[in-house]
Protein backbone atom coordinates (compact mmCIF):
# COMPACT_ATOMS: atom_id res chain seq x y z
CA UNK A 1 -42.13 41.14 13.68
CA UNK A 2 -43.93 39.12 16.13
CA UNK A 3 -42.33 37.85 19.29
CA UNK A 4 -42.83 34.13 18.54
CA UNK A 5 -41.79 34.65 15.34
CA UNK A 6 -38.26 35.70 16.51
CA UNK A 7 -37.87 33.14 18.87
CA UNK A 8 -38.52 30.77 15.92
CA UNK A 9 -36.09 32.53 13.88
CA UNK A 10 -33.29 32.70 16.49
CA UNK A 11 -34.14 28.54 17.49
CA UNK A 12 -33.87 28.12 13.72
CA UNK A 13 -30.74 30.02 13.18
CA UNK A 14 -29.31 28.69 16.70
CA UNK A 15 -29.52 25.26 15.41
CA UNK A 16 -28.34 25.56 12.32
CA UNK A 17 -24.99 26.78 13.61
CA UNK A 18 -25.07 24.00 16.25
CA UNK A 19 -25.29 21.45 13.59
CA UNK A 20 -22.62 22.84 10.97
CA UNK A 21 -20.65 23.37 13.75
CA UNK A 22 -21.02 19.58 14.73
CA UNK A 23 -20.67 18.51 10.96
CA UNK A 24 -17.33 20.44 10.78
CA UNK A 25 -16.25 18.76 13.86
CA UNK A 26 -17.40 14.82 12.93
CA UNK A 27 -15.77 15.33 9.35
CA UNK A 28 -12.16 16.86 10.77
CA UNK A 29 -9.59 14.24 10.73
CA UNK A 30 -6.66 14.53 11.99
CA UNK A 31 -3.36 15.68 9.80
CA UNK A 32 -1.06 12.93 8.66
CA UNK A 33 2.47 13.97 8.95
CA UNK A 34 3.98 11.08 7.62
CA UNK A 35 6.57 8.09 8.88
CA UNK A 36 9.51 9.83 10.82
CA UNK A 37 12.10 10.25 8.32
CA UNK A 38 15.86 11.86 7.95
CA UNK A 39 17.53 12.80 4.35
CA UNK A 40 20.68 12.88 3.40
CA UNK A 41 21.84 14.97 0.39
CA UNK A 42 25.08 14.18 -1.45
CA UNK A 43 27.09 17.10 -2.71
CA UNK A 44 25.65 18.50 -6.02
CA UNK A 45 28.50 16.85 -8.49
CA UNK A 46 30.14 18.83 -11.29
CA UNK A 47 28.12 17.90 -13.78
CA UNK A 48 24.83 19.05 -11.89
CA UNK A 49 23.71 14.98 -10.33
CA UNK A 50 22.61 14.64 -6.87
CA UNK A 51 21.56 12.06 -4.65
CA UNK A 52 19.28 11.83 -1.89
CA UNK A 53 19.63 9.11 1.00
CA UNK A 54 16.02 8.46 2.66
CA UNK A 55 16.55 6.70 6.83
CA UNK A 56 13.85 5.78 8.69
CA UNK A 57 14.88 4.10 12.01
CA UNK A 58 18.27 4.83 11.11
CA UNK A 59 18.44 2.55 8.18
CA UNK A 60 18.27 3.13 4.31
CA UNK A 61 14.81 3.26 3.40
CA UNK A 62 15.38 4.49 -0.24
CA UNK A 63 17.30 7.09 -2.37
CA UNK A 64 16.45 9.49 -5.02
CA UNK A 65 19.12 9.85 -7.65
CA UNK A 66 19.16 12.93 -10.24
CA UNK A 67 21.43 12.18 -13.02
CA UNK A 68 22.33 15.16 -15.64
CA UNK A 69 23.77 13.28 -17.79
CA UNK A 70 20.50 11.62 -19.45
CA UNK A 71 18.03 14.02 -17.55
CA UNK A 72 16.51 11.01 -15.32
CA UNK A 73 15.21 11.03 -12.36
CA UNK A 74 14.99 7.41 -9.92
CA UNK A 75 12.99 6.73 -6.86
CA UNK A 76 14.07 3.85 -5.57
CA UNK A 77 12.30 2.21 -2.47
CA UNK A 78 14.93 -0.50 -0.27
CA UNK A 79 12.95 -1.01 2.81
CA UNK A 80 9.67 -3.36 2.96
CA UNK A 81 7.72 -0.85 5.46
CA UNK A 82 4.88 0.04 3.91
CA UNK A 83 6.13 3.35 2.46
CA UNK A 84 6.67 4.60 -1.12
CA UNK A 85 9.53 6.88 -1.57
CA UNK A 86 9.09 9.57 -4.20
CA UNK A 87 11.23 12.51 -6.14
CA UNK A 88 10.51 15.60 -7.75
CA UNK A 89 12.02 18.23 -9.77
CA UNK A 90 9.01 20.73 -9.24
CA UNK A 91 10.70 23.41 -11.15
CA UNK A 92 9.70 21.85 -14.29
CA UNK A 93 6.22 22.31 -15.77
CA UNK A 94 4.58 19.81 -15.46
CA UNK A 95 6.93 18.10 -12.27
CA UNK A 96 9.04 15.45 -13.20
CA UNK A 97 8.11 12.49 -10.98
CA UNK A 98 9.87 8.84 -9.83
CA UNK A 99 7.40 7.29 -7.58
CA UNK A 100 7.67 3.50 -6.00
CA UNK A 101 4.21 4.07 -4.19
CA UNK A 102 1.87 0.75 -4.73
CA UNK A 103 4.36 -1.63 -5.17
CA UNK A 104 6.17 -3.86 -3.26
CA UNK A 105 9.78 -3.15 -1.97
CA UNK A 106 12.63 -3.07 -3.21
CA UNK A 107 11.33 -1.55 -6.41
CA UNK A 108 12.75 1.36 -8.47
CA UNK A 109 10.61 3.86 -11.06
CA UNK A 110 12.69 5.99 -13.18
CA UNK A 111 11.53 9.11 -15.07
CA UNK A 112 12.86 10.58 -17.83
CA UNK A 113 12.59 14.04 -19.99
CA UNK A 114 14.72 15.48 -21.97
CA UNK A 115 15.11 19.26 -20.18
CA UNK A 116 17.45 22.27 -21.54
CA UNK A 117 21.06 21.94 -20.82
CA UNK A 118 22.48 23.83 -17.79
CA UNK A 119 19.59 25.12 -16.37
CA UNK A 120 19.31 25.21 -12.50
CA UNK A 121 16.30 23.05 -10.78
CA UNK A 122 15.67 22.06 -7.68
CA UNK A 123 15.04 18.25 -6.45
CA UNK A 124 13.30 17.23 -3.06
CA UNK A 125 11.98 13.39 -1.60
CA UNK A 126 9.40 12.28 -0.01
CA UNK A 127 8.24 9.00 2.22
CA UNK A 128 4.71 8.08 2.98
CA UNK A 129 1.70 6.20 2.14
CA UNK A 130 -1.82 7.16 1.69
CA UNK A 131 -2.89 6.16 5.29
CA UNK A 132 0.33 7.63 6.98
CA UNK A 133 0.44 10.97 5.12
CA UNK A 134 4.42 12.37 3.62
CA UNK A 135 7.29 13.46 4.95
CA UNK A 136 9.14 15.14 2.11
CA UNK A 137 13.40 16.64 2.28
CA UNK A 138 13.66 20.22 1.60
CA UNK A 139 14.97 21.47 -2.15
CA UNK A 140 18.35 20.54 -3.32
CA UNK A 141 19.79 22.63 -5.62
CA UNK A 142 20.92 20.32 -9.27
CA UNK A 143 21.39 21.34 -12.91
CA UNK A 144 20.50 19.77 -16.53
């Protein structure tokens, strides 16, 4: 190989990191983590029903309610802040989901499927927005 011809090939190749390098760079964003948020987890009840109390600045922003006895499942969104409050049962397949996201506050979604009796799942919540990113709870033990 030919001097020149290397220098070409190493300007080439010297650039062409330099400008995916720069393209990675210009299209990172930065990582939404969501409105602060605290939850609140009543005790699992006898009958396997559990709810979820969502705070942001120290006030009731929305709660998450399991309830056994009908298998259902209800977001419910209290505060007009621009976030959606959500629950999931993600041990089901496909998750069982009560969303208020898109509409206007207070709302409630409710979601219903008729699961196995007595079988052990786990719930969590979640705040956020598209623009703000989630905060979800951690899992919470309820039954069927």
């Amino acid at each position: 190989m030919s001097t020149s011809f290397r220098k070409r090939v190493a300007v080439v190749f010297t650039a062409a990191v330099l400008m995916t390098g720069s393209a990675l760079t210009i299209g990172a964003g930065p990582a939404s983590a969501g409105p602060a948020a605290t939850f609140e987890a009543g005790a699992l009840q006898s009958d396997g029903s559990r709810t979820i109390v969502i705070k942001t600045g120290g006030t009731t922003a929305g709660t998450i309610k399991w309830t056994a006895n009908g298998d259902t499942l209800t977001a419910t969104d209290s505060k007009a802040d621009g976030h959606g409050v959500s629950g999931y049962i993600n041990t089901v397949n496909p998750y069982l989901i009560a969303n208020t996201a898109g509409h206007s506050s207070p709302y409630t979604d409710t979601a219903h499927r008729d699961l196995p009796e007595n079988q052990g799942e786990l719930l969590f919540a979640c705040i956020g927005n598209n623009s703000d990113g989630l905060t979800c709870s951690g899992n919470y033990n309820i039954a069927t």
